[in-house]
Structures are given as structure tokens and as C-alpha cells.
C-alpha atoms as a PDB file:
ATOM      1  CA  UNK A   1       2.925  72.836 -15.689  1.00  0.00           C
ATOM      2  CA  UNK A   2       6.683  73.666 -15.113  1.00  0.00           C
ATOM      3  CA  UNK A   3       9.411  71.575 -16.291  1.00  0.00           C
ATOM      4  CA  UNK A   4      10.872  68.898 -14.589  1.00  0.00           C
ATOM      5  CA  UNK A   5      14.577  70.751 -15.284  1.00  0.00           C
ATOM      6  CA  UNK A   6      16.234  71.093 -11.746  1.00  0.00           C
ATOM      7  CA  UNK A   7      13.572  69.185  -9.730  1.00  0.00           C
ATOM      8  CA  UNK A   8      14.350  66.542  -7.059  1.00  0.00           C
ATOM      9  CA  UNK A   9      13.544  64.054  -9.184  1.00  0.00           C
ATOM     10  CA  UNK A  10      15.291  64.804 -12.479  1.00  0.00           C
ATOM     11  CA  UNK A  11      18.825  65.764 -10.020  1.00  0.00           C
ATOM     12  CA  UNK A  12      18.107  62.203  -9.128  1.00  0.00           C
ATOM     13  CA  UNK A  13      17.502  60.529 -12.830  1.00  0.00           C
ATOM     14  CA  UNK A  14      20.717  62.490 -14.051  1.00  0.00           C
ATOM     15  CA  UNK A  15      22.996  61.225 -10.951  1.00  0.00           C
ATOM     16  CA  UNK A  16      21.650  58.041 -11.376  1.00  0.00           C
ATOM     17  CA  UNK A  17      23.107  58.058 -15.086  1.00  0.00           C
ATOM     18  CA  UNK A  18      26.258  59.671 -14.209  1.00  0.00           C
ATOM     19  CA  UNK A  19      26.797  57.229 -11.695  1.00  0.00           C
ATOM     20  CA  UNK A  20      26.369  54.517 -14.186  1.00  0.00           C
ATOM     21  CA  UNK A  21      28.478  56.015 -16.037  1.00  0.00           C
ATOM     22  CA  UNK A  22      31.152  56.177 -14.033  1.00  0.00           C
ATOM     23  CA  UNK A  23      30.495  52.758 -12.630  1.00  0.00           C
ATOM     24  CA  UNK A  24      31.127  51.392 -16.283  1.00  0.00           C
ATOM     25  CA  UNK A  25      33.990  52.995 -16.641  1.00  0.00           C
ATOM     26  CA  UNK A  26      33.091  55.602 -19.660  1.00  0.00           C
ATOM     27  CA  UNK A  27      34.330  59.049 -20.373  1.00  0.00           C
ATOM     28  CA  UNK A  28      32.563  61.612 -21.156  1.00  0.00           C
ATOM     29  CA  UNK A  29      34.020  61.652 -24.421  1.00  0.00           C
ATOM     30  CA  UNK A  30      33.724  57.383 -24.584  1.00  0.00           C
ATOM     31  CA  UNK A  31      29.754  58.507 -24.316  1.00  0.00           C
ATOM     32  CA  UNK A  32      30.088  61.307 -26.865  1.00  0.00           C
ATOM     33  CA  UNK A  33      31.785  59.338 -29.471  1.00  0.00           C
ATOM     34  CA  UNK A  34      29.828  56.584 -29.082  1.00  0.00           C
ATOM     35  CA  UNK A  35      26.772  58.960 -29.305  1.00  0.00           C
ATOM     36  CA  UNK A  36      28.008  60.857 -32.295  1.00  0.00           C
ATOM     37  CA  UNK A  37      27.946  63.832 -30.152  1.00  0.00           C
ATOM     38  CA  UNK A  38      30.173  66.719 -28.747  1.00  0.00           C
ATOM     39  CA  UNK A  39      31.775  65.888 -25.204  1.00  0.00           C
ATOM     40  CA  UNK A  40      29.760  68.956 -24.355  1.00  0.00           C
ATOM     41  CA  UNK A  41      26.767  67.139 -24.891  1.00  0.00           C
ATOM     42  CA  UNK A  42      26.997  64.655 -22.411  1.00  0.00           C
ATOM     43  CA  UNK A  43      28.524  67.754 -20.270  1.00  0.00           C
ATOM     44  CA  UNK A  44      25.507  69.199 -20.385  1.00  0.00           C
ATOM     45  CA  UNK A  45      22.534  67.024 -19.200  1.00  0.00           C
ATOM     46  CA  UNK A  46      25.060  65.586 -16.790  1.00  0.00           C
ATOM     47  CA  UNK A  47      25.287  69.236 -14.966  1.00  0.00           C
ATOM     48  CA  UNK A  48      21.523  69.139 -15.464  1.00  0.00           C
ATOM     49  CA  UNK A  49      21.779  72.248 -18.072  1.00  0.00           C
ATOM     50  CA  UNK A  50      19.770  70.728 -20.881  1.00  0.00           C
ATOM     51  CA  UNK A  51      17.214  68.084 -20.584  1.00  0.00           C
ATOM     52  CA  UNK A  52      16.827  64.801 -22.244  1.00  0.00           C
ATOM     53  CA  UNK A  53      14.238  63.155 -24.208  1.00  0.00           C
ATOM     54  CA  UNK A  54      13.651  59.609 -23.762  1.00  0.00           C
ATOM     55  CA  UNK A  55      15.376  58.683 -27.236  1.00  0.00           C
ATOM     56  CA  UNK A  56      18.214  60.463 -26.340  1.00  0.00           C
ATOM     57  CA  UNK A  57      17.901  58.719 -22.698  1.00  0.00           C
ATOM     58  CA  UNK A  58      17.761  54.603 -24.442  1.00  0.00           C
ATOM     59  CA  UNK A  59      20.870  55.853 -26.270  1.00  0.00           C
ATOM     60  CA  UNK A  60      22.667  56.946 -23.987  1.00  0.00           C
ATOM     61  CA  UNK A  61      22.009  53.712 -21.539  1.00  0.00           C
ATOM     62  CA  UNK A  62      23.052  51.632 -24.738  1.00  0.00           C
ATOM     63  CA  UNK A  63      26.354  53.234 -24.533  1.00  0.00           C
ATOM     64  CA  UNK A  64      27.007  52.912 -21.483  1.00  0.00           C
ATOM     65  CA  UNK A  65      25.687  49.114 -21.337  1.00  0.00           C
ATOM     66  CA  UNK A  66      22.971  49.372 -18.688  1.00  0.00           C
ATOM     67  CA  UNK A  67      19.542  48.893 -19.243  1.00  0.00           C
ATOM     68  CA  UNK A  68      17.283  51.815 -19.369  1.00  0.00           C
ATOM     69  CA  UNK A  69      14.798  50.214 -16.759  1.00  0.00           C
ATOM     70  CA  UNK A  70      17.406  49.436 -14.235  1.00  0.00           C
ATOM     71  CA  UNK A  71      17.244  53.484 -13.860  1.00  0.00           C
ATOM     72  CA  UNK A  72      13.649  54.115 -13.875  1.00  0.00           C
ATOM     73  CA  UNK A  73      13.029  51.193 -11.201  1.00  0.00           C
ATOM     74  CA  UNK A  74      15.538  53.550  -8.999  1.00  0.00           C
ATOM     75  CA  UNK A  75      13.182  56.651  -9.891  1.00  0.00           C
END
């Protein structure tokens, strides 16, 4: 079974985040701090280059203070 990587649907999770993102006013080095992370981190699954596990994807909804269902409801 391929990887969901540059399907549809993970385009869609990722611009979902981004958008929140963006909505909440965050950086991507606000995220990365917060995170612990390089900026290139966030860099990365945001131009859908490395994938995200669903740790990683509660964390990165805490730091951007949305809750991690209001995205997968929009999936």
C-alpha cells in the first residue's frame, strides 16, 4: 500500500494546518520554537516534503491553539 505522501487527501490535511496556522497568527518559527524544532521543520511537512505522525500532528495543533479534531472533521 503506497503512502499517503502527496495524495489528495494529505495536500488537504497539510493546507488545512497551514491555514490554521496562519489564521492564528503563528510563524513558522512561533511553531518551531514552540515545538523545540528547526523552522525547517515546520517548512517541511508544510510543503508536504516529510510526513507527520499523529504525535507530532496533537503537538503541533497545541501550538497553534486549535483542536486536533476540528481538522480531522474537515478531512
Amino acid at each position: 500500500m503506497p503512502g499517503s505522501l502527496g495524495t489528495a487527501r494529505y495536500n488537504r490535511f497539510v493546507e488545512l494546518l497551514v491555514d490554521s496556522r496562519k489564521k492564528g497568527g503563528f510563524t513558522q518559527e512561533q511553531v518551531a520554537t514552540t515545538l523545540r524544532k528547526p523552522q525547517s521543520f515546520v517548512a517541511k511537512y508544510e510543503r508536504g516534503e516529510r510526513r507527520l505522525d499523529v504525535v507530532e500532528f496533537v503537538d503541533i495543533c497545541r501550538a497553534i491553539s486549535i483542536n486536533p479534531a476540528n481538522i480531522l472533521k474537515k478531512l
